[in-house]
Protein backbone atom coordinates (compact mmCIF):
# COMPACT_ATOMS: atom_id res chain seq x y z
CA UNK A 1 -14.76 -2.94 16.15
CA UNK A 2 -13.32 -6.52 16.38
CA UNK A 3 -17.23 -7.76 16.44
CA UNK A 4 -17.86 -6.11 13.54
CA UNK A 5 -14.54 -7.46 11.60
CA UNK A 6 -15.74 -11.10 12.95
CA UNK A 7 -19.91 -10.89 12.17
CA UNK A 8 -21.66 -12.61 9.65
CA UNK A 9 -22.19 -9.74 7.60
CA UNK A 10 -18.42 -9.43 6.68
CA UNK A 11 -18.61 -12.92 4.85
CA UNK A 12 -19.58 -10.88 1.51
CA UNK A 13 -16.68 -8.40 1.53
CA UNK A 14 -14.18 -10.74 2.61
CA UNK A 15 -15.10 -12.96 -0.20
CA UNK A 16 -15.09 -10.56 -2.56
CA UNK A 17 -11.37 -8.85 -1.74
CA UNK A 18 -10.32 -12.74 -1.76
CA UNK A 19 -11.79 -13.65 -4.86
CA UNK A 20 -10.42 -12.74 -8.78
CA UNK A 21 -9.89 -9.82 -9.53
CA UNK A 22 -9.99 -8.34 -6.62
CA UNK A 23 -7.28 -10.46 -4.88
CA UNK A 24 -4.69 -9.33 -6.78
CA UNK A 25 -5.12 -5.72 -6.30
CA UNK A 26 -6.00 -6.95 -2.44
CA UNK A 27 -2.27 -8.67 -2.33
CA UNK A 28 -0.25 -5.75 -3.67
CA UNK A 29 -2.98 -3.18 -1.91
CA UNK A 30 -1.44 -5.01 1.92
CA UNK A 31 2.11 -4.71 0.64
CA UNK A 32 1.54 -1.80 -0.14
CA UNK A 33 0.32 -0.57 3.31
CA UNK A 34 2.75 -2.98 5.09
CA UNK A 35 5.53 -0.67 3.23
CA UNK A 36 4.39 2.87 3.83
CA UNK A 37 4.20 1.77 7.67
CA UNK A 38 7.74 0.62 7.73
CA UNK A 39 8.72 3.54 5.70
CA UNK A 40 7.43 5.93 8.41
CA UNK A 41 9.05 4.43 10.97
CA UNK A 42 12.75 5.27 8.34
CA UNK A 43 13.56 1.15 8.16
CA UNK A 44 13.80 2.14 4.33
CA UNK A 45 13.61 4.59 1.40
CA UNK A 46 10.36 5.70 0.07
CA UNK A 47 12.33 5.00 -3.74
CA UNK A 48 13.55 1.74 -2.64
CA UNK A 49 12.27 0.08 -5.78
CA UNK A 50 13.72 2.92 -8.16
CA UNK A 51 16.36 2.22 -10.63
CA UNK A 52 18.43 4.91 -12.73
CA UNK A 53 17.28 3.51 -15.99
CA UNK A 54 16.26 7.06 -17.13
CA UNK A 55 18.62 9.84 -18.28
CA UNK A 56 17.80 13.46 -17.32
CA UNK A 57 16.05 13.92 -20.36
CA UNK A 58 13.31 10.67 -19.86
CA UNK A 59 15.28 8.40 -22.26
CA UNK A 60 16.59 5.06 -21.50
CA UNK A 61 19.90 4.24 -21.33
CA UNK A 62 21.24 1.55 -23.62
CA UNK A 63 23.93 -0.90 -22.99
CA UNK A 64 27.27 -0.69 -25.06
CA UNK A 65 26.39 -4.07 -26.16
CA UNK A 66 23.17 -2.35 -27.36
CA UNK A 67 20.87 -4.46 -25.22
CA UNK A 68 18.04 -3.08 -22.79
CA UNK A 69 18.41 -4.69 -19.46
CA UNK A 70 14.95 -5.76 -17.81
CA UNK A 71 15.16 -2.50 -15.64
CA UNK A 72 15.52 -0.45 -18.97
CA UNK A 73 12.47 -1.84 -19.81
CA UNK A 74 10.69 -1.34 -17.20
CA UNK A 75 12.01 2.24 -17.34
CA UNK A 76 11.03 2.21 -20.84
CA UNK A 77 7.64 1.11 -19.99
CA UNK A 78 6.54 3.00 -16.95
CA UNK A 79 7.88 6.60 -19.16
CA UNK A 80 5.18 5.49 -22.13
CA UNK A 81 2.23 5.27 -19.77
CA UNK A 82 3.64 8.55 -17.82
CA UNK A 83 4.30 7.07 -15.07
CA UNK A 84 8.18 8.65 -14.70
CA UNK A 85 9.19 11.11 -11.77
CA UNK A 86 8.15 9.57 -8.90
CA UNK A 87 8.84 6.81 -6.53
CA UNK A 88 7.85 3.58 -8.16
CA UNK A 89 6.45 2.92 -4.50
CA UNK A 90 4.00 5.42 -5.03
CA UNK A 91 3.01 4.61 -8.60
CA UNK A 92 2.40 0.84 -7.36
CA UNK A 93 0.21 1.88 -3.80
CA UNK A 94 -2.10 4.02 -6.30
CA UNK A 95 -2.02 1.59 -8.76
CA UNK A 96 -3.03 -1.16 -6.55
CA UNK A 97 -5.70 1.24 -4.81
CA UNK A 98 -7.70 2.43 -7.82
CA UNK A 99 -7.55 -1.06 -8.87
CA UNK A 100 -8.73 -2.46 -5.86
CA UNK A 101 -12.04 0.23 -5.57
CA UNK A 102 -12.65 -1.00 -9.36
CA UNK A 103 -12.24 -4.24 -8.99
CA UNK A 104 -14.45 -4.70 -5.60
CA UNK A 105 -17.38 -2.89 -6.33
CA UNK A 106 -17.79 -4.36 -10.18
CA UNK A 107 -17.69 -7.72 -8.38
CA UNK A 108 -20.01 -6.62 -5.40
CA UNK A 109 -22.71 -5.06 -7.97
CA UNK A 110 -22.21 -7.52 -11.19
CA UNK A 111 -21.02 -10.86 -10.33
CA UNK A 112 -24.02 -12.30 -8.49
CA UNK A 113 -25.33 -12.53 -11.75
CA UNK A 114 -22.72 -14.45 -13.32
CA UNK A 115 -22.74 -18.73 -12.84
CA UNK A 116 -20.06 -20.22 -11.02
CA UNK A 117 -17.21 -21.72 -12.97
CA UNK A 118 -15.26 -21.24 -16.31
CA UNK A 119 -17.20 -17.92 -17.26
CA UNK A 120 -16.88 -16.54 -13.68
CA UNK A 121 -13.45 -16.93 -14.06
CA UNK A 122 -13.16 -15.43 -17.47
CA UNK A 123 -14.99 -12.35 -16.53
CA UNK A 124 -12.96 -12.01 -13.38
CA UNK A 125 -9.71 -12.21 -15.29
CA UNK A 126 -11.37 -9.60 -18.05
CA UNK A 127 -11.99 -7.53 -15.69
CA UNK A 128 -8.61 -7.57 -13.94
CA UNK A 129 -7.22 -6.25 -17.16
CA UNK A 130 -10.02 -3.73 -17.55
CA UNK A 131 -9.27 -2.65 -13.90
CA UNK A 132 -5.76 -2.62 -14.33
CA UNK A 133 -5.44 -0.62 -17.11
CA UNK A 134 -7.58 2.11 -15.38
CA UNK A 135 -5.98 2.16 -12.50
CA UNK A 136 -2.83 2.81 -14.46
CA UNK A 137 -4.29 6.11 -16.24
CA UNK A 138 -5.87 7.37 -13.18
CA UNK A 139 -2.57 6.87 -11.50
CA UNK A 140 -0.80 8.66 -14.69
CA UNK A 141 -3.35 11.68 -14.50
CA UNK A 142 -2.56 11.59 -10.61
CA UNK A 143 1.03 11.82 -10.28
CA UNK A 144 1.23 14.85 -13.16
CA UNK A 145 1.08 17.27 -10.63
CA UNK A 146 3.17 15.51 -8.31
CA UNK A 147 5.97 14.81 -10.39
CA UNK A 148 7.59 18.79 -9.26
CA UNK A 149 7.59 17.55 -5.90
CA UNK A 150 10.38 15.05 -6.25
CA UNK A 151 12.23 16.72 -8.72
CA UNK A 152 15.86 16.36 -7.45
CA UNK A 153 16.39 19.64 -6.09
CA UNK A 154 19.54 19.16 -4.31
CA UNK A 155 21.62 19.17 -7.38
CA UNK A 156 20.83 22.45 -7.79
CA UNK A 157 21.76 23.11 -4.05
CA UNK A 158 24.30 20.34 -3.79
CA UNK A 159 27.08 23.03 -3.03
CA UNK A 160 25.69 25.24 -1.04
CA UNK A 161 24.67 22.25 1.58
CA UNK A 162 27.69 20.60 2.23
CA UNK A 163 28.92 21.20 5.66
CA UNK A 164 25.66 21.66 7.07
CA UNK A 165 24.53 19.47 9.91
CA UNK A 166 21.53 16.90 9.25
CA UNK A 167 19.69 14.39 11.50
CA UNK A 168 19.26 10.80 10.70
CA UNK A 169 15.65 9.56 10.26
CA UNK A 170 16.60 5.86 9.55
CA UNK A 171 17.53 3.03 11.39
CA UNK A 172 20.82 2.60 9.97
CA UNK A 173 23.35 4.41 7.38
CA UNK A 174 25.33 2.12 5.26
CA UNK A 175 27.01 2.36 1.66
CA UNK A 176 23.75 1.70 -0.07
CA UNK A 177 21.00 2.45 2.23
CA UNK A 178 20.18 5.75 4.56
CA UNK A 179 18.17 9.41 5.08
CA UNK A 180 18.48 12.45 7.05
CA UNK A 181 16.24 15.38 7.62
CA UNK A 182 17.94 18.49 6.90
CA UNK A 183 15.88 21.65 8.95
CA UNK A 184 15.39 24.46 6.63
CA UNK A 185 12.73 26.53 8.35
CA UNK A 186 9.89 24.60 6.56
CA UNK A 187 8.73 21.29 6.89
CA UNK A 188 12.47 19.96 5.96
CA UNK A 189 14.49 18.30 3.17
CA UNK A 190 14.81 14.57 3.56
CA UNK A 191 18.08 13.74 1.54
CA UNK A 192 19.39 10.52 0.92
CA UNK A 193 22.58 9.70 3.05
CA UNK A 194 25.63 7.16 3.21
CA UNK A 195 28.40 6.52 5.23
CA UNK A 196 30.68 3.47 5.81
CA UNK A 197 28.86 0.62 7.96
CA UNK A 198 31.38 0.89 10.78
CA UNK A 199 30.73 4.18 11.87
CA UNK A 200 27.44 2.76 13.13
CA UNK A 201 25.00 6.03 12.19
CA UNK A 202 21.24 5.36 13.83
CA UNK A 203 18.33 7.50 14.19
CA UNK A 204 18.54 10.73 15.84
CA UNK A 205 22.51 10.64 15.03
CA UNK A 206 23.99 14.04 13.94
CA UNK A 207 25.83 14.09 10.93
CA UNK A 208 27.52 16.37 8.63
CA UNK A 209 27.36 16.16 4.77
CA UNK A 210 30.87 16.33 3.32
CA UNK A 211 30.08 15.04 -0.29
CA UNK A 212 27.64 15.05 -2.98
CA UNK A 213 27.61 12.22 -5.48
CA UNK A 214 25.90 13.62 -8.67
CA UNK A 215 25.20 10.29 -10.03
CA UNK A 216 23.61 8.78 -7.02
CA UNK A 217 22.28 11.99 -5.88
CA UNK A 218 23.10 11.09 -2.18
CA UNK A 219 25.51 12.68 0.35
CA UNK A 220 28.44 11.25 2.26
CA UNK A 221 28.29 11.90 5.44
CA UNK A 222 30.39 11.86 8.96
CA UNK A 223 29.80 12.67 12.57
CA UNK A 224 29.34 16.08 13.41
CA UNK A 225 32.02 15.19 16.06
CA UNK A 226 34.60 14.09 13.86
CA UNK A 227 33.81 17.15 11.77
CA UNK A 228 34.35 20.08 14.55
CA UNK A 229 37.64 18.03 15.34
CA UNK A 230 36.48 16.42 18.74
């Protein structure tokens, strides 16, 4: 496998994911992979990136001062290319992949014929944008079907949770940070979680949801000791 990796014959491909336009979509395309690894090992949220800049009904929210905040337009943006209702973690790892496939093979089939220098470099950067802006309505077209999926259903079941025992699937609960994996005889709800830092929650902790915090739509939590009173 390594041989292969290390062999002449890789000298074209690694060029090309190196090269514009490709590198770009190769940077984010690593970070992107990088994340989703961490992620599955619970050192952080799969939404990590989200803001609430959208109200329930896909508008942005505008300052009192009636100034839109760099999140709002971001917000703003990502809900006129449909892009809203899921992770923005997602919407950048497909974005960077259909970006990436674009970009590498128009370079590995086109771009022998084009001279080095100032035009290479103009049609690299054209087709960046080109590439780009696919990537961004295949993405759209993508996540339509998707978006159901992370609907927020526990506000619907906030109430009828609480009290229930959950298991923590990250590395560490904390005001701002934290998950747990609630069993519901299907493949499981993973809700987000938080708890003071001193009580020290890890992974495979049990803890109890006392409270559900409609605006953050997370759960604070205790130990499933200190809730039975032990």
């Amino acid at each position: 496998m390594f041989v292969i990796l290390l062999s002449d014959s890789m000298d074209p491909f690694y060029q090309n994911v190196s090269s514009l336009p490709t590198a770009f979509f190769t940077f984010f395309l690593l970070i992107s992979v990088l994340f989703w690894l961490v992620a599955v090992l619970g050192f952080v949220d799969i939404d990590i990136l989200d803001f609430d800049s959208l109200g329930s009904d896909g508008a942005s929210a505008v300052h009192q001062d009636g100034v839109l905040s760099s999140p709002d337009v971001l917000a703003g943006l990502l809900l006129r290319l449909g892009l809203q209702g899921v992770p923005l973690t997602i919407i950048v790892s497909f974005v960077s992949l259909f970006g990436w496939l674009l970009s590498y093979y128009v370079v590995h089939f086109f771009f022998d014929a084009i001279p080095e220098g100032m035009l290479n470099f103009i049609a690299g950067l054209a087709v960046l944008l080109v590439a780009l802006l696919v990537a961004l309505i295949c993405t759209a077209i993508l996540i339509k079907p998707l978006r159901p999926l992370f609907k927020n259903s526990e506000q619907s079941t906030a109430k009828s949770m609480l009290g229930k025992t959950v298991l923590v699937r990250t590395s560490r609960v904390d005001l701002d940070f934290g998950e747990a994996t609630l069993e519901d005889g299907g493949a499981g709800l993973v809700l987000k979680i938080r708890a003071a830092t001193e009580q020290g929650f890890v992974k495979g902790d049990r803890v109890v949801l006392l409270e559900y915090v409609k605006e953050k739509n997370v759960y604070n939590v205790i130990s499933e000791n200190e809730f039975l009173g032990r």
